[in-house]
Protein backbone atom coordinates (compact mmCIF):
# COMPACT_ATOMS: atom_id res chain seq x y z
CA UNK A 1 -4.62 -27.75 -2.70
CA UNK A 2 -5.85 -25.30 -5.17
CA UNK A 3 -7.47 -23.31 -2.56
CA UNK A 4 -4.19 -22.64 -0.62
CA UNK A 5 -2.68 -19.84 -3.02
CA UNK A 6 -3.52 -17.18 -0.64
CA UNK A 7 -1.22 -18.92 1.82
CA UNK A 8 1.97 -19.01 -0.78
CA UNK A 9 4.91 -17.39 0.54
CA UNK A 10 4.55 -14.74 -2.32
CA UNK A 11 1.42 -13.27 -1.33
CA UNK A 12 2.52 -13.92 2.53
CA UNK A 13 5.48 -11.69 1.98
CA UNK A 14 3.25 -8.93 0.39
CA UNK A 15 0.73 -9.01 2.82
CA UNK A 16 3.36 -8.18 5.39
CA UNK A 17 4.87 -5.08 2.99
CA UNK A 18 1.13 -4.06 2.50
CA UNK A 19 0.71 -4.12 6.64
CA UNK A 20 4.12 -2.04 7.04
CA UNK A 21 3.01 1.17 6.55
CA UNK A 22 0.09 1.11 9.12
CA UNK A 23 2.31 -0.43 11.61
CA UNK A 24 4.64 2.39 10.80
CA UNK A 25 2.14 5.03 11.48
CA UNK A 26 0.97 3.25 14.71
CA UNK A 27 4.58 3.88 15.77
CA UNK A 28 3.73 7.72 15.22
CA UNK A 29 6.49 7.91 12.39
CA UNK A 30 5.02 11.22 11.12
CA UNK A 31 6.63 14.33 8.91
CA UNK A 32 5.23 17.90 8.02
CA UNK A 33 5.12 16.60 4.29
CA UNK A 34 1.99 14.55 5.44
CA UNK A 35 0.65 17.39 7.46
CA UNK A 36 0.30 20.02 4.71
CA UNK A 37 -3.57 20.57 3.55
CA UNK A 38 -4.85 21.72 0.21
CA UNK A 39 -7.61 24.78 -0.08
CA UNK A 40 -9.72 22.27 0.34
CA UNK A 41 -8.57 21.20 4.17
CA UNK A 42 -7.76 17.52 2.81
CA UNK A 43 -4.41 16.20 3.91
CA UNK A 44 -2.05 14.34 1.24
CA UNK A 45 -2.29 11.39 3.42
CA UNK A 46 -6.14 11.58 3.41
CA UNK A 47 -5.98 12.35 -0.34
CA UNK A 48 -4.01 9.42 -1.40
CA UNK A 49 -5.29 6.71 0.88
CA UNK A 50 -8.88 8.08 -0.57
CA UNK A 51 -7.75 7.63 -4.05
CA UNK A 52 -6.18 4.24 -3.33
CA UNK A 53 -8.90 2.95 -1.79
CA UNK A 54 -11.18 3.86 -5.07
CA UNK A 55 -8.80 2.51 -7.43
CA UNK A 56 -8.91 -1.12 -5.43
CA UNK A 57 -12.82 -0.84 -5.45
CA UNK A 58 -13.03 0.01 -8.93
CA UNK A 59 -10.67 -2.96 -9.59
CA UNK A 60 -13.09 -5.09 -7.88
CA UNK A 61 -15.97 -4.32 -9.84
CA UNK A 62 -14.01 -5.03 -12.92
CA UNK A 63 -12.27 -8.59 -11.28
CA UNK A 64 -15.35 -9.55 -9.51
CA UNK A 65 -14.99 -13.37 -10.65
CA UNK A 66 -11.52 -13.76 -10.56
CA UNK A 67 -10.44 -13.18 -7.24
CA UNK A 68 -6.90 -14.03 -7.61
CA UNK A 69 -6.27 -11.39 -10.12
CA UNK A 70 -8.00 -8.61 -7.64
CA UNK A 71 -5.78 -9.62 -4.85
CA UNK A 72 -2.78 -9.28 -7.27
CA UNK A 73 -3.46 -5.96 -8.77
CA UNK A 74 -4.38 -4.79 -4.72
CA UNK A 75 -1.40 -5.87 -3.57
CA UNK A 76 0.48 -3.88 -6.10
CA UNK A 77 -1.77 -0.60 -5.51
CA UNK A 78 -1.24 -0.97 -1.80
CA UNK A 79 2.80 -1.03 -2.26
CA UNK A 80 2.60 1.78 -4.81
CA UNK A 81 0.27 3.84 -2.42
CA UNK A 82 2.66 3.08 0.91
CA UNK A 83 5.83 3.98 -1.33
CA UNK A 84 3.93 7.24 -2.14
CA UNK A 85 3.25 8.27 1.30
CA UNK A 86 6.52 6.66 2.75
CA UNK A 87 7.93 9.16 0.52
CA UNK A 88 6.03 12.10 1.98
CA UNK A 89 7.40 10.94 5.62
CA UNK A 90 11.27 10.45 4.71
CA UNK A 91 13.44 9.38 1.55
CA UNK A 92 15.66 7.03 3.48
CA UNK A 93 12.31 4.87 4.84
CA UNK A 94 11.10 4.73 1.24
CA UNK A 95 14.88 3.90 -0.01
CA UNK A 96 14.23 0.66 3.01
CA UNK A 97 10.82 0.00 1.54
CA UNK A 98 11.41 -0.66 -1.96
CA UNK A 99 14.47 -2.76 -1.18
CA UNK A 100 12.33 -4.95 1.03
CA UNK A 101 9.81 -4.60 -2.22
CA UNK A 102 12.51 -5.58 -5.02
CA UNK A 103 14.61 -7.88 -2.74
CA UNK A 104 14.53 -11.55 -3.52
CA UNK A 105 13.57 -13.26 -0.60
């Protein structure tokens, strides 16, 4: 039964606030705020999913052998990150975010 912690409702719940912000941007929600490019031609979007995404790897190389406490600390990165670009796209969706976020289910 030890195995089954992935399955909890905790992490099920944060899976699905992880997943929320692709499935938003399927839905073409879109703004100029993630538009805009730096000198550089990088888009914020671009820029912060790129530094998300190396802030989760370089977790796992430190967490390698406990997985538990990567999936944790990747959950939390991913709900920072999508509360940082839901912010880009519109105040009200990020206002709806981090109640779903802080809301006790």
């Amino acid at each position: 039964m030890s195995n089954q912690w992935c399955f909890h409702p905790y992490y099920m719940i944060n899976y699905l606030l992880c997943l929320m912000y692709p499935m938003m941007r399927y839905y073409k929600l879109s703004s100029d705020g993630l538009n805009f490019k730096d000198s550089w031609g990088y888009k914020r979007e671009s820029q912060l999913i790129t530094g998300l995404t190396t802030l989760i790897l370089l977790r796992f190389a430190r967490y390698f052998t406990n997985y538990k406490k990567f999936v944790n600390e990747s959950i939390f990165f991913l709900k920072a990150g999508s509360t940082m670009v839901l912010f880009l796209i519109d105040i009200r969706v990020t206002c709806w975010y981090l109640l779903a976020c802080f809301g006790k289910f």
